[in-house]
Protein backbone atom coordinates (compact mmCIF):
# COMPACT_ATOMS: atom_id res chain seq x y z
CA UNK A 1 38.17 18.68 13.55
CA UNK A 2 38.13 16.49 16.26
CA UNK A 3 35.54 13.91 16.96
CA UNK A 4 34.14 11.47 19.20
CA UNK A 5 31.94 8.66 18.59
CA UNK A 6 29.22 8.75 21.09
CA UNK A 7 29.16 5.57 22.79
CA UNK A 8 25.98 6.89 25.15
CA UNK A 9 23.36 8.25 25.40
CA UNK A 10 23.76 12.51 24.21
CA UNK A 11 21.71 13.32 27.36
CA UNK A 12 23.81 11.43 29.60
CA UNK A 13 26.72 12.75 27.89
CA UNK A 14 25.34 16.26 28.87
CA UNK A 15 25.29 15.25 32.27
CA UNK A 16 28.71 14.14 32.76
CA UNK A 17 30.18 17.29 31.16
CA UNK A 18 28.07 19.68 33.63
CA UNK A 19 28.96 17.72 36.76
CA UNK A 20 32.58 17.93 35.69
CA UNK A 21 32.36 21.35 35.18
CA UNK A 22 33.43 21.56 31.61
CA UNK A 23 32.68 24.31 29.59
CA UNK A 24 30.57 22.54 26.19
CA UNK A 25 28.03 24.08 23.80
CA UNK A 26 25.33 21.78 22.60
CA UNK A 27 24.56 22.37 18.69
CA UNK A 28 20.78 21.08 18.33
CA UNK A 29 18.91 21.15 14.82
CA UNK A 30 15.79 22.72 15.30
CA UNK A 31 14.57 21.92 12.13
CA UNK A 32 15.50 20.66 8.81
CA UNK A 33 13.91 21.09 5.14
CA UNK A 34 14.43 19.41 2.08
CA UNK A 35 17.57 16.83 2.06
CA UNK A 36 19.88 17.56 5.07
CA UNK A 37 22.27 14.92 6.64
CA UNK A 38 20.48 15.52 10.12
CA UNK A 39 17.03 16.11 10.88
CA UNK A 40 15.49 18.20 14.14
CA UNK A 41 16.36 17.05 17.57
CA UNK A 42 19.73 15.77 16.78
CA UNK A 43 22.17 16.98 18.74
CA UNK A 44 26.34 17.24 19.31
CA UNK A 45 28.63 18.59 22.13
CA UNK A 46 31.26 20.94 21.35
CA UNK A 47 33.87 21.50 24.09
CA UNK A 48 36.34 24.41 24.05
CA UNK A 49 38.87 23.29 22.38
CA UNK A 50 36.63 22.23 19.47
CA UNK A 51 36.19 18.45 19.93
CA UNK A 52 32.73 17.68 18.86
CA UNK A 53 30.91 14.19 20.64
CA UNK A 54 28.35 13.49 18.30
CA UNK A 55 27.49 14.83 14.53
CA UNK A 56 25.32 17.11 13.50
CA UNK A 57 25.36 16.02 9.79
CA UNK A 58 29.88 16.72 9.48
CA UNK A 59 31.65 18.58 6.52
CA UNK A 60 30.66 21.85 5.77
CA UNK A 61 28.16 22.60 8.52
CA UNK A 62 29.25 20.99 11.32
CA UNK A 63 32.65 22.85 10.64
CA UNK A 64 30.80 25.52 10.83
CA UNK A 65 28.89 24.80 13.78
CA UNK A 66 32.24 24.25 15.38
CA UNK A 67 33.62 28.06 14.69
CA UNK A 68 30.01 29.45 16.37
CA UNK A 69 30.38 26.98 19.13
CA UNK A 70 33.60 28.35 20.36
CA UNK A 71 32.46 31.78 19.64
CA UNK A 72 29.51 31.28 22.19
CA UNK A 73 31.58 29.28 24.60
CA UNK A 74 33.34 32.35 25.33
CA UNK A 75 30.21 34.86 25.21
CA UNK A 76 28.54 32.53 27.09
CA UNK A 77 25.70 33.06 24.83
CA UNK A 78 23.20 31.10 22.62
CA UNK A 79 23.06 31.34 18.94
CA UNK A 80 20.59 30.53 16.31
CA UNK A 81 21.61 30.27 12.78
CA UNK A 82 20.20 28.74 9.58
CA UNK A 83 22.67 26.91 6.76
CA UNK A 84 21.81 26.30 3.76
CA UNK A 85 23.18 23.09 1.67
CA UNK A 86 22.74 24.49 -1.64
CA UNK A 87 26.24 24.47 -3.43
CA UNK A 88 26.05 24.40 -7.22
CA UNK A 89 28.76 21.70 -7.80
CA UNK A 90 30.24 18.83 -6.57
CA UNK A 91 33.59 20.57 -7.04
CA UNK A 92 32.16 23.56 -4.64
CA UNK A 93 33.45 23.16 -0.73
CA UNK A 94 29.89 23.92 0.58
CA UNK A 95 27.43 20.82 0.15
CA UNK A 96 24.62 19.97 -2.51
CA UNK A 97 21.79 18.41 -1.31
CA UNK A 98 19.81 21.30 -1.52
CA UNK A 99 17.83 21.66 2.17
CA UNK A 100 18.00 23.76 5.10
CA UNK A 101 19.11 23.61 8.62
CA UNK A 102 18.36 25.80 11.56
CA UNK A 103 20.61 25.24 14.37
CA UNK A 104 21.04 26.29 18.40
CA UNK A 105 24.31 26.08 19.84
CA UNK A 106 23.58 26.58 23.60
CA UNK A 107 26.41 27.01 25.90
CA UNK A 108 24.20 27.55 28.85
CA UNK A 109 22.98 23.55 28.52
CA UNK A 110 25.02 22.66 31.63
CA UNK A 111 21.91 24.95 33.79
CA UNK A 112 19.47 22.22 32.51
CA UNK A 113 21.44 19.28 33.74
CA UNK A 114 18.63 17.78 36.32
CA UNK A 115 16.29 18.10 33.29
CA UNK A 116 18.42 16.05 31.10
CA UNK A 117 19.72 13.94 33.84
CA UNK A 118 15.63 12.84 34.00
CA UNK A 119 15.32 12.19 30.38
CA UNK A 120 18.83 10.04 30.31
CA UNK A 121 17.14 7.89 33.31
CA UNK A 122 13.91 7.04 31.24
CA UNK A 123 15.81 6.15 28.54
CA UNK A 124 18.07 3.61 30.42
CA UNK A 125 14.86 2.14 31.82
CA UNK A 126 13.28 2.57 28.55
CA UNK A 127 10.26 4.90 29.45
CA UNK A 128 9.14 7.35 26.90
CA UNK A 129 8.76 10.81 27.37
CA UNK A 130 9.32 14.21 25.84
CA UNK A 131 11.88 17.47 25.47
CA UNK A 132 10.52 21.10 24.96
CA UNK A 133 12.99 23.18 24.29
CA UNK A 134 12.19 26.84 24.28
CA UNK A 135 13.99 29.33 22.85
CA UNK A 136 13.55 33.21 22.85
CA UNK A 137 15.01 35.54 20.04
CA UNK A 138 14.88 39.18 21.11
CA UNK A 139 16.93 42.43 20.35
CA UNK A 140 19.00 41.51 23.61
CA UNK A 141 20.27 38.00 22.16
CA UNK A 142 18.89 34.79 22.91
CA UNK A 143 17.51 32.84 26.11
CA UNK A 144 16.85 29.27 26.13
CA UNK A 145 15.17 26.82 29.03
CA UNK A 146 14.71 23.00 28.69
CA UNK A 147 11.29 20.78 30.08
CA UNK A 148 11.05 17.36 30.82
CA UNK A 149 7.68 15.51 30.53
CA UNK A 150 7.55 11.51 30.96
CA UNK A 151 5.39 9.73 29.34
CA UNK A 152 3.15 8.05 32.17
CA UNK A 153 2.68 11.37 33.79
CA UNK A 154 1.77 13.35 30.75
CA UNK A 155 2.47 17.60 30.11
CA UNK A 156 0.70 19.63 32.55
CA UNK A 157 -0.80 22.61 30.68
CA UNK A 158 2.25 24.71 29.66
CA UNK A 159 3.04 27.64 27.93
CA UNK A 160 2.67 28.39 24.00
CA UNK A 161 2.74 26.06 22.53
CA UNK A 162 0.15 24.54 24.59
CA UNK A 163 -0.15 20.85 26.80
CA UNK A 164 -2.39 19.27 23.77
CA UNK A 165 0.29 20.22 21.35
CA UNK A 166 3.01 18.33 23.75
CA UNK A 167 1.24 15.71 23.48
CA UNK A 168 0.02 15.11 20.24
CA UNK A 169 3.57 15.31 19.19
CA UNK A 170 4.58 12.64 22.25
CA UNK A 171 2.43 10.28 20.96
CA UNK A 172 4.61 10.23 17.69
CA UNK A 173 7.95 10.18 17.01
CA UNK A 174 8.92 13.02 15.40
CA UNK A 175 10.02 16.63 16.89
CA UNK A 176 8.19 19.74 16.06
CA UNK A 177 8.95 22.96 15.98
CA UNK A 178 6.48 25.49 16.82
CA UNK A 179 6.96 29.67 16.15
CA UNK A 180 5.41 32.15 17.49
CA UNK A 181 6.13 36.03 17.17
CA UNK A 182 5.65 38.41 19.49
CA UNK A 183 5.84 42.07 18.08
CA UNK A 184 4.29 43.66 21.18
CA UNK A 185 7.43 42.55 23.13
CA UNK A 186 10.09 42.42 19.68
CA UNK A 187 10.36 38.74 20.43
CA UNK A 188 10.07 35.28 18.94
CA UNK A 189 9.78 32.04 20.69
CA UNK A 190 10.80 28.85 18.59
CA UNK A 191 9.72 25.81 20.86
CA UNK A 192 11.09 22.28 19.96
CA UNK A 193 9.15 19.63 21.25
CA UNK A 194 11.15 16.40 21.45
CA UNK A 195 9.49 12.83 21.62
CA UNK A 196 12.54 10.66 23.07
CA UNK A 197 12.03 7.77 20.68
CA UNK A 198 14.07 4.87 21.67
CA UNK A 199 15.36 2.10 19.55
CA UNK A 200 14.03 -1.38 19.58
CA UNK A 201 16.19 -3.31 22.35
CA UNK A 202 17.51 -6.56 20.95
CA UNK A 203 18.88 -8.78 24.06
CA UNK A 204 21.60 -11.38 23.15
CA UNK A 205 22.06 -14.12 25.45
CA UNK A 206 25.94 -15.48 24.69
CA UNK A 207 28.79 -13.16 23.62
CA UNK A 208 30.74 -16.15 21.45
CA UNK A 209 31.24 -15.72 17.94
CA UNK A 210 27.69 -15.37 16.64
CA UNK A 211 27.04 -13.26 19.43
CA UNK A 212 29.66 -10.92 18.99
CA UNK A 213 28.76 -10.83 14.93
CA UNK A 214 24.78 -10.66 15.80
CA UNK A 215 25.71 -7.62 17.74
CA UNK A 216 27.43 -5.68 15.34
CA UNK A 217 24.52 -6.39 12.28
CA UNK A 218 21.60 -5.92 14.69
CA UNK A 219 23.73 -2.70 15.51
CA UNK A 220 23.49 -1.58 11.75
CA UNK A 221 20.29 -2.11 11.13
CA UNK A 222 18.98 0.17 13.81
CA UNK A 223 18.66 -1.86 17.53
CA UNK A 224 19.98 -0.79 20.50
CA UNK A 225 22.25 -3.77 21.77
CA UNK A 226 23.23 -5.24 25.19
CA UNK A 227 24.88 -8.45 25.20
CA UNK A 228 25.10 -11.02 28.73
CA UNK A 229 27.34 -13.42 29.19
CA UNK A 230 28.38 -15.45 32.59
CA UNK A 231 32.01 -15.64 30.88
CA UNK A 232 33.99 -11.98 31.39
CA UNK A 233 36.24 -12.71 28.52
CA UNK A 234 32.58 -12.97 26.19
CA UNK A 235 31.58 -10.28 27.89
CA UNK A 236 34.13 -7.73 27.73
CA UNK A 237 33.45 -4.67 25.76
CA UNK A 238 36.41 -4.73 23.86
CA UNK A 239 34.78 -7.58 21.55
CA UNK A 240 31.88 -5.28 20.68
CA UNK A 241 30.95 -1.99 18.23
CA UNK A 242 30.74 1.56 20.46
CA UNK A 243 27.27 1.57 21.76
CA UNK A 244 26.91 -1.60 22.66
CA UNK A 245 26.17 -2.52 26.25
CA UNK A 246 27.98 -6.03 27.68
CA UNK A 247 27.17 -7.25 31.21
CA UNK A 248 29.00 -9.88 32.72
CA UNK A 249 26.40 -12.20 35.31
CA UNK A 250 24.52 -15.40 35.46
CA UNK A 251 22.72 -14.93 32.18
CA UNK A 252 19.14 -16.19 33.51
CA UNK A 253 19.83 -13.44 36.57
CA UNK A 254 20.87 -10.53 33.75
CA UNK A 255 17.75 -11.84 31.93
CA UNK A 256 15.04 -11.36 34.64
CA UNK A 257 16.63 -7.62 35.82
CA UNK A 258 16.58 -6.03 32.74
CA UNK A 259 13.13 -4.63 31.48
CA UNK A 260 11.92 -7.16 28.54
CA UNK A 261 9.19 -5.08 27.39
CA UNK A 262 7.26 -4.73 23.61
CA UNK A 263 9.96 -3.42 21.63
CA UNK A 264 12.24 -5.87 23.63
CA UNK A 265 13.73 -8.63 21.33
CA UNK A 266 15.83 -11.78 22.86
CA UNK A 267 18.21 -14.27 21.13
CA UNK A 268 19.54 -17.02 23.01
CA UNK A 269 22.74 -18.10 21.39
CA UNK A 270 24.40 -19.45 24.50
CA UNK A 271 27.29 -22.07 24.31
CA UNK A 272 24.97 -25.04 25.75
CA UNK A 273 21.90 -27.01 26.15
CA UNK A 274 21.40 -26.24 30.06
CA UNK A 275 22.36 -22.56 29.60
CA UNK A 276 19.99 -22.06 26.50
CA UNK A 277 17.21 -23.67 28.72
CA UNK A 278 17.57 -21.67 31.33
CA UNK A 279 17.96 -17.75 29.10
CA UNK A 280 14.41 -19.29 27.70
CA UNK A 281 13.12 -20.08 30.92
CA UNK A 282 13.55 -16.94 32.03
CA UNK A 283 11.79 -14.70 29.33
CA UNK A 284 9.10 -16.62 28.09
CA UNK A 285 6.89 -15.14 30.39
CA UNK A 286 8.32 -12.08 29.79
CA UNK A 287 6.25 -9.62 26.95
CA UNK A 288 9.07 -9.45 24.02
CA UNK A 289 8.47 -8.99 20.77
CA UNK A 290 10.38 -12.01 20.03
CA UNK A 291 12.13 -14.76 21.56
CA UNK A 292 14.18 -16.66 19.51
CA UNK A 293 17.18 -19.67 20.11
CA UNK A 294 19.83 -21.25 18.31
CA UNK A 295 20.16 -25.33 17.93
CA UNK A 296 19.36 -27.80 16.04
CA UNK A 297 16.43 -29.39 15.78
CA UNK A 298 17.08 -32.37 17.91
CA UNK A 299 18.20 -30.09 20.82
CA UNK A 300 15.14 -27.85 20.27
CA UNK A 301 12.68 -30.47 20.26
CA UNK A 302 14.79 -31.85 23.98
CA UNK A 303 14.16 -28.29 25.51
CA UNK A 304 11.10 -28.38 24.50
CA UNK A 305 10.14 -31.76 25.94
CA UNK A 306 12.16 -30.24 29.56
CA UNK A 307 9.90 -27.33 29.69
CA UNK A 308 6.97 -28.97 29.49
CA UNK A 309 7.16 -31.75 31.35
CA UNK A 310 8.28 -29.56 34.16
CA UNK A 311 5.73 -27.41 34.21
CA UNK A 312 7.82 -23.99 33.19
CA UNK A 313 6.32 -23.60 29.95
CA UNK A 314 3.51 -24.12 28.43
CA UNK A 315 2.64 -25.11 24.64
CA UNK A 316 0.95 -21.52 23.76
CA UNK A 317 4.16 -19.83 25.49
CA UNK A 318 6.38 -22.08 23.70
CA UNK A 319 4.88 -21.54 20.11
CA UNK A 320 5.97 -17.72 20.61
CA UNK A 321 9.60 -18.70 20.16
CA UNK A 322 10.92 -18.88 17.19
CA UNK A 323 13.25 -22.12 16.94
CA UNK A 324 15.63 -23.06 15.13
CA UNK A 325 16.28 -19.55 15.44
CA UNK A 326 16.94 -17.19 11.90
CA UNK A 327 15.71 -17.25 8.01
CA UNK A 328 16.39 -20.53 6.38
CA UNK A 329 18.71 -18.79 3.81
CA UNK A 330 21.27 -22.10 3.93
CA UNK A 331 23.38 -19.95 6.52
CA UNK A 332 26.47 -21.69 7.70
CA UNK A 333 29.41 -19.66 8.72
CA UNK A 334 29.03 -17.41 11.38
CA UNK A 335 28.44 -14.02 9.91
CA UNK A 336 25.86 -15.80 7.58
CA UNK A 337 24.18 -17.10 10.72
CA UNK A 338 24.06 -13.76 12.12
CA UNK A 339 22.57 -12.69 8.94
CA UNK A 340 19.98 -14.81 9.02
CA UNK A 341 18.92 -14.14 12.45
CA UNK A 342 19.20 -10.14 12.05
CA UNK A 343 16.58 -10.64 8.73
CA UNK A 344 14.22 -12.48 11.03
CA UNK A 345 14.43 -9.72 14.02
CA UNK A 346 13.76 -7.18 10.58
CA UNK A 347 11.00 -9.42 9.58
CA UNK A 348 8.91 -9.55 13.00
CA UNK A 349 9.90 -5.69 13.21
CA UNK A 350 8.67 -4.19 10.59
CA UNK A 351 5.80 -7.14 9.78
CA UNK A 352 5.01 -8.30 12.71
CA UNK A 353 6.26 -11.48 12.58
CA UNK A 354 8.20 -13.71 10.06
CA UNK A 355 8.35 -17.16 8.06
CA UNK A 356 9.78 -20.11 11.08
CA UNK A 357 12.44 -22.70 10.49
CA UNK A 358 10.94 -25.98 9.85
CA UNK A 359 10.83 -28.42 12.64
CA UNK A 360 11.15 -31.37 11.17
C-alpha cells in the first residue's frame, strides 16, 4: 500500500484534490470503542489508484479500507462499515486489541469542498470551530452532507441532532456521534459532530542547530511548529520534520504577523544579542502562553537592562519570560538543550507554568 505522510492540514488536503479534479474517497472513523489505533474524526484520502494521504490506524484495517475505497470510487457511492480488531493471536493477520471501528469512506467529499475549504482557513488562522457530518443509511444506499460552524459565530439551530448539542460538543474537544432511527421513512441518520481542536502553536525564533532540534522534539510531543528565520538557508524546509512550517523574513516582522494567541508558545533562540532583543520585543506584549530565550545570564540580564531603560518593556512584562530559557537538567549539547527547553514548554502546558533558571 502506498502512503503519504500528510504534511498539511487533511482539510486542506481535501481541497486541493477537488480543485484538481481528482477522483479521492475520504475514509473517516465515525466512532471507535474499546482499544483502536484511531479514534472518531480521524480521517485519510484514498485516491484511485490506492495511495492513501493520511492513516486511519494502517495494517489490517486500513488495508481494508483501501479495497472499499476503490470499490466506491468507481460506484461513486458512500459506504459505512464497522471492523472489528478482535484477532485471537498475535500470529493471526487480523489485529488484537480488541475494539471497534465504524468507518465512512465518502467519495462524494469533493461536493463539500467550500465547506472544508472554511474549516482549513480557521485552522491556519487558528480559530476554532466545528464539523457535522451527516450521514443517511437507507434501503437506497447512503447520502452524506458536511456543515461548517465557527466558533465566534456559533450553530444556528439545525437539524437532529439539535444547535445545543453542536455546541456542547464545540466547547470540548472530542467528536460525537449521535444516531437516530427513523422506521417511518426505513432510515438512519448517524451525525458526527467534529470540534476542530488545534494543537498548541510553539513559535521558534532561529532555525540554527537548536532550532532545527527544538523543532523536531516539540514536534513529538504534540505542538504544531513554525520556525522564522531572516537566513533562507535556516529557513529552508529541507532542515525540518514534515509538518513543520519555515518562513523566511525579518524575524521581528514574521513575529508581529502571525497570530500569538493563548495556546501560542515562543522561543527565541536566535544567533545574537540584537536579534534576540528584538524577537522579544516584539511578543512581549503579545498574549502567549510562554515566552522564553536562550543566553546566558550575563546577556539576559543586558537585554533586560535595554528594555527597560528604553521604555519597551516593562518589569511585570518582563517577569513573564522565562530566561535563561529551559529546565536546569545540566543540558549542554544541542539535542540536550532542546530537551530541556521542550520539558519546560510540557511543564507550563500541562501545569501552567514551570520551575525558572536561576538568575544569578
Amino acid at each position: 500500500m502506498s502512503r503519504t505522510p500528510l504534511a498539511q492540514d487533511i482539510h486542506q488536503a481535501i481541497v486541493d484534490l477537488a480543485d484538481a479534479g481528482r477522483k479521492f474517497a475520504l475514509a473517516m472513523v465515525l466512532k471507535d470503542t474499546g482499544h483502536t489505533p484511531r479514534k472518531a474524526g480521524t480521517k485519510a484520502l484514498i485516491d484511485a489508484g490506492g495511495a492513501v494521504t493520511g492513516t486511519i490506524g494502517g495494517g489490517p484495517v486500513e488495508a481494508e479500507t483501501q479495497r472499499r475505497a476503490a470499490e466506491a470510487i468507481r460506484s461513486g457511492r458512500p459506504v459505512v462499515f464497522d471492523f472489528a480488531l478482535e484477532g485471537t493471536s498475535a500470529k493471526d493477520d487480523r489485529p488484537i486489541c480488541g475494539g471497534n471501528m465504524r468507518i465512512l469512506i465518502d467519495p462524494t467529499a469533493a461536493a463539500r469542498r467550500d465547506a472544508y475549504a472554511r474549516a482549513a482557513q480557521a485552522l491556519r488562522e487558528r480559530r476554532r470551530g466545528v464539523l457535522v457530518t451527516t450521514v443517511r443509511i437507507a434501503a437506497g444506499g447512503v447520502e452524506t452532507d458536511l456543515q461548517w460552524f465557527p466558533e465566534v459565530a456559533g450553530p444556528a439551530e439545525t437539524d437532529f441532532p439539535g444547535g445545543d448539542a453542536v455546541r456542547a460538543v464545540l466547547a470540548g474537544d472530542t467528536p460525537k456521534l449521535f444516531v437516530q432511527d427513523l422506521p417511518a421513512l426505513g432510515a438512519r441518520l448517524e451525525v458526527l459532530v467534529e470540534p476542530l481542536v488545534l494543537p498548541p502553536l510553539v513559535v521558534i525564533a532561529g532555525g540554527g542547530h537548536i532550532g532545527q532540534a527544538l523543532a523536531l522534539q516539540a514536534g513529538l510531543v504534540g505542538f504544531q511548529v513554525v520556525v522564522i528565520d531572516d537566513r533562507a538557508e535556516f529557513a529552508d524546509p529541507a532542515l525540518f520534520p514534515d509538518g513543520v512550517a519555515a518562513r523566511c523574513g525579518d524575524i521581528a516582522t514574521e513575529l508581529a504577523a502571525l497570530p500569538i494567541v493563548g495556546d501560542t508558545y515562543v522561543v527565541i533562540v536566535t544567533r545574537g544579542h540584537e536579534h534576540d532583543q528584538r524577537a522579544l520585543a516584539a511578543c512581549l506584549r503579545r498574549p502567549a502562553a510562554y515566552v522564553g530565550m536562550i543566553g546566558s545570564r550575563r546577556k539576559v540580564a543586558l537585554i533586560r537592562k535595554d528594555l527597560l531603560e528604553s521604555g519597551a518593556a516593562t518589569e511585570e512584562e518582563l517577569a513573564r519570560v522565562y530566561a535563561p530559557i529551559g529546565l536546569d537538567i545540566g543540558a549542554e549539547t544541542v539535542p540536550e538543550i532542546a530537551t530541556s527547553i521542550v520539558a519546560q514548554l510540557v511543564a507550563v502546558r500541562r501545569k501552567g507554568s514551570s520551575p525558572r533558571m536561576p538568575l544569578a
